[in-house]
C-alpha atoms as a PDB file:
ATOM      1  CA  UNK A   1     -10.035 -17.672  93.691  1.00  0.00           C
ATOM      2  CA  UNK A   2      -6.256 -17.583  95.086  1.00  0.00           C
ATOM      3  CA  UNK A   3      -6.131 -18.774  98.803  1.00  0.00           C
ATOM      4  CA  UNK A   4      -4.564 -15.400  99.245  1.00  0.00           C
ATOM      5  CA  UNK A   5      -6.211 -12.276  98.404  1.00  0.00           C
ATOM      6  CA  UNK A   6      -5.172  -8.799  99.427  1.00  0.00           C
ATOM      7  CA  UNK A   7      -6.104  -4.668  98.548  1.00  0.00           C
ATOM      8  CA  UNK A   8      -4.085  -1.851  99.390  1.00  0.00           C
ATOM      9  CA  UNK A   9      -5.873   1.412 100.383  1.00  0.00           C
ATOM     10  CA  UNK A  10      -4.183   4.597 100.318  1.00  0.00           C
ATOM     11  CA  UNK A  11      -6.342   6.235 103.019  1.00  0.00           C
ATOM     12  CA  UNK A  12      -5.028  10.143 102.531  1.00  0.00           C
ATOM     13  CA  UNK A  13      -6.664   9.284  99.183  1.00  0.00           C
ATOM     14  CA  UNK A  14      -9.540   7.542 100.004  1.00  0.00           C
ATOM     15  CA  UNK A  15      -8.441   5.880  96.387  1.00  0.00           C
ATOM     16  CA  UNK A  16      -7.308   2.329  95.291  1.00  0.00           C
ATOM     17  CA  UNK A  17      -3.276   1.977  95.587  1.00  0.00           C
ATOM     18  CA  UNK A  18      -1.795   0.679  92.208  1.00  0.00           C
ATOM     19  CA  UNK A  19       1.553  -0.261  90.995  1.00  0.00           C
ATOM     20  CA  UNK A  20       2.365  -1.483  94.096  1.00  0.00           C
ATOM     21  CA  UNK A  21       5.068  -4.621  94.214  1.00  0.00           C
ATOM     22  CA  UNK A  22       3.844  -7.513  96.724  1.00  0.00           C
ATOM     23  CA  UNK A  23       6.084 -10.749  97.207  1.00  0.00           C
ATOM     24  CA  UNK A  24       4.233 -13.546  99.234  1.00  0.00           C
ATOM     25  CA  UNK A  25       7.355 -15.513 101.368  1.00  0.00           C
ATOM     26  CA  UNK A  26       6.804 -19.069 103.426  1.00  0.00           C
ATOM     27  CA  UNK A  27       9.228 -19.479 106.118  1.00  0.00           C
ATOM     28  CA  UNK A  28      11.156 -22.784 105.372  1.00  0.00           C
ATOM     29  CA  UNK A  29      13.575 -23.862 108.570  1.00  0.00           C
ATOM     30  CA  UNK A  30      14.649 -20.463 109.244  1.00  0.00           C
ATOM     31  CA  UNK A  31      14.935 -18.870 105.378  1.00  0.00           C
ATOM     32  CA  UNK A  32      11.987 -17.233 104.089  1.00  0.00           C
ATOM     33  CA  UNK A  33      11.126 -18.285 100.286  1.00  0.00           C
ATOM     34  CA  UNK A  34       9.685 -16.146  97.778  1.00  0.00           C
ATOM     35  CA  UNK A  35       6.830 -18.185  96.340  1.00  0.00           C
ATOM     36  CA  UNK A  36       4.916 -15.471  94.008  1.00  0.00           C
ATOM     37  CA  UNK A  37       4.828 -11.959  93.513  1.00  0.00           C
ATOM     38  CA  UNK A  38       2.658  -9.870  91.532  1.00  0.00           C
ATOM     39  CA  UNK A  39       1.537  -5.799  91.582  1.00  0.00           C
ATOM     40  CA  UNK A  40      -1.603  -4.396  92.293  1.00  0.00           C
ATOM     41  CA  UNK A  41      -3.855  -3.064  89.721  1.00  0.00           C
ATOM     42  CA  UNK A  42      -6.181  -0.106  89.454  1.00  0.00           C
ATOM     43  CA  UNK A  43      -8.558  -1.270  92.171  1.00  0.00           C
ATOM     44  CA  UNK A  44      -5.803  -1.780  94.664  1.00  0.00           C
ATOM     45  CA  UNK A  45      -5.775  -6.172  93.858  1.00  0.00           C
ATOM     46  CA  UNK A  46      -3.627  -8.967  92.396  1.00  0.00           C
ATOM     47  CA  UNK A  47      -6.017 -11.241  91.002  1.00  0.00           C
ATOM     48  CA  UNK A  48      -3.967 -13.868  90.824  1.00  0.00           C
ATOM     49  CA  UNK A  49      -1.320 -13.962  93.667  1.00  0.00           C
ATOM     50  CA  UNK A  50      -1.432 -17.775  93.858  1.00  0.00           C
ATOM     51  CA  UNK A  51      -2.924 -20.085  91.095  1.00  0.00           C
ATOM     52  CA  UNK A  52      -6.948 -20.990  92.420  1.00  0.00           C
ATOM     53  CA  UNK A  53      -5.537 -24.591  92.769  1.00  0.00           C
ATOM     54  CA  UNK A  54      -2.916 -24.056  95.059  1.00  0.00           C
ATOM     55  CA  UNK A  55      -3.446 -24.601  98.791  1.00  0.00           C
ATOM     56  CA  UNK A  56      -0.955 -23.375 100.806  1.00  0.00           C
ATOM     57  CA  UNK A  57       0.784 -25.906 103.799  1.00  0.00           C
ATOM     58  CA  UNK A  58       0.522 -24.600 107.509  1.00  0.00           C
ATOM     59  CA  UNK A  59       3.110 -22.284 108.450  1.00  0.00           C
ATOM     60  CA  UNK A  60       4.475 -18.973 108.825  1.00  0.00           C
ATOM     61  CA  UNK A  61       4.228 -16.685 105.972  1.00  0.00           C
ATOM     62  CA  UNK A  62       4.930 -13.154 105.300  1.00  0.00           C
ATOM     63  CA  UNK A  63       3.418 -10.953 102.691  1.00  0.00           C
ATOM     64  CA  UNK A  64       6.017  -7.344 101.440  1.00  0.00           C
ATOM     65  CA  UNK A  65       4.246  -4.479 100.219  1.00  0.00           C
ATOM     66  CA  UNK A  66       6.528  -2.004  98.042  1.00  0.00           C
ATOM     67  CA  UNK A  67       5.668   1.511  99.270  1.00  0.00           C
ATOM     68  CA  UNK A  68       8.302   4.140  98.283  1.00  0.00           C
ATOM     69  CA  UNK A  69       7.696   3.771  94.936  1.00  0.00           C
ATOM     70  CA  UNK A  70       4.390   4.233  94.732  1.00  0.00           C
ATOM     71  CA  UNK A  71       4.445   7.280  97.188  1.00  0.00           C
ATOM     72  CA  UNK A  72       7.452   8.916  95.487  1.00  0.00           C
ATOM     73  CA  UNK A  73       4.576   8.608  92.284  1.00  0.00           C
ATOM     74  CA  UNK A  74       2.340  10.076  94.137  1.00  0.00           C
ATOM     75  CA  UNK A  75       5.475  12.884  95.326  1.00  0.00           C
ATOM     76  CA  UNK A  76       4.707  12.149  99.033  1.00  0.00           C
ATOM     77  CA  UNK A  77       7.122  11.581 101.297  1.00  0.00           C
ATOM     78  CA  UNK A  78       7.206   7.842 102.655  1.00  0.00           C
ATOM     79  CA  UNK A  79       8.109   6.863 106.541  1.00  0.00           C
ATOM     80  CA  UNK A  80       7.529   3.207 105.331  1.00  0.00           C
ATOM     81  CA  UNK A  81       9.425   2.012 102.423  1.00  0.00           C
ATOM     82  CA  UNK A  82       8.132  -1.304 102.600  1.00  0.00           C
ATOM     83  CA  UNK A  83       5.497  -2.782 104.752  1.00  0.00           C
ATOM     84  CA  UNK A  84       5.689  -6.654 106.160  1.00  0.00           C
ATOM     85  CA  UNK A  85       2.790  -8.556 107.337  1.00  0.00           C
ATOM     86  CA  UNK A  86       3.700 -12.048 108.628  1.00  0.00           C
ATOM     87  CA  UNK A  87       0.712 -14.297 109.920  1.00  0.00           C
ATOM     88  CA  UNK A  88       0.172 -18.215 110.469  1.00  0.00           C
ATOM     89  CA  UNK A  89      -2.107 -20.030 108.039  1.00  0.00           C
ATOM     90  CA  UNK A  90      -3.320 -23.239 109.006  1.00  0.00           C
ATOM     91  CA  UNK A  91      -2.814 -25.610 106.627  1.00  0.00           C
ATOM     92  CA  UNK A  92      -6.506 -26.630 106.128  1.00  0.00           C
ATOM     93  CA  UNK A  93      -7.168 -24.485 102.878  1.00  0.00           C
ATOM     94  CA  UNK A  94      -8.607 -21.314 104.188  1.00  0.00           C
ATOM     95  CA  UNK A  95      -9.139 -18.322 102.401  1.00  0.00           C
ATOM     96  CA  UNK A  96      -6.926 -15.451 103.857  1.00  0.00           C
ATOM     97  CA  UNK A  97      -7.448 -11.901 102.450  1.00  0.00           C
ATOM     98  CA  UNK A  98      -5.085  -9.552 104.466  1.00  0.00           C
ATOM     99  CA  UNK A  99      -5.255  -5.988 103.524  1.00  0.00           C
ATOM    100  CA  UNK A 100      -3.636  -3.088 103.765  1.00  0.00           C
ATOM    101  CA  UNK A 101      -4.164   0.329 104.666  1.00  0.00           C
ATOM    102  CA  UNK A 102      -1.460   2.961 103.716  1.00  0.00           C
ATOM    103  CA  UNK A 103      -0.830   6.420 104.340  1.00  0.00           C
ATOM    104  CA  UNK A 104       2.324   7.941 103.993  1.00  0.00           C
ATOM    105  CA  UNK A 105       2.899   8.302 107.802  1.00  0.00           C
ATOM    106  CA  UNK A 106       1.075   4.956 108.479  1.00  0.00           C
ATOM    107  CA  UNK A 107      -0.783   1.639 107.887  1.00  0.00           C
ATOM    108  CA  UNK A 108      -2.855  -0.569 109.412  1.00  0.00           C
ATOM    109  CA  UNK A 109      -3.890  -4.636 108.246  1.00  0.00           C
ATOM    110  CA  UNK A 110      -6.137  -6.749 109.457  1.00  0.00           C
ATOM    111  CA  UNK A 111      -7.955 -10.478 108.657  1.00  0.00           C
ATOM    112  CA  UNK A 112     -10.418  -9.663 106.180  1.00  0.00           C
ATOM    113  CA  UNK A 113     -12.939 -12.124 104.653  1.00  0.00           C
END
């Protein structure tokens, strides 16, 4: 299983969010790297955001969630184009799944398990 794992909700649904872009970024002395990207399929996942036997260093790191597209799909209006969740990861090979919950007005994440 990635390190990383993540949904995305759409909560006026109730339903799954697919097609939507993510790009995982590590902050690297002050420029943030894209290190994978990948879109979410029918059940709201990326299987596969990092490779199973990649463990991530400690550090900063910032996952972007592509909204307007998907909303303008769904021909809602979108306050949120994108959505940005930066957290710290501790270098010690944790598994992090960080959702998200999206509406077209707002969203909410939190440390999932």
């Amino acid at each position: 299983m990635s390190q990383i794992t993540t949904h995305v909700l759409d909560t006026a649904t109730g339903l799954p969010a697919a097609g939507i872009p993510i790009s995982l970024y590590h902050l690297d002395k002050g420029n943030w790297i894209e290190i994978s990207q990948g879109v979410t399929n029918q059940d709201g996942r990326i299987a596969d955001l990092l490779a199973s036997d990649v463990i991530l260093a400690a550090g900063r790191y910032r996952m972007r969630f592509m909204l307007e597209n998907y909303f303008s799909s769904q021909d809602q209006p979108s306050f949120y184009p994108q959505v940005d969740i930066e957290c710290n990861l501790s270098g010690a090979g944790d598994h992090y799944h960080i959702p998200l919950l999206i509406s077209p007005f707002g969203y909410t994440t939190y440390r999932g398990s």
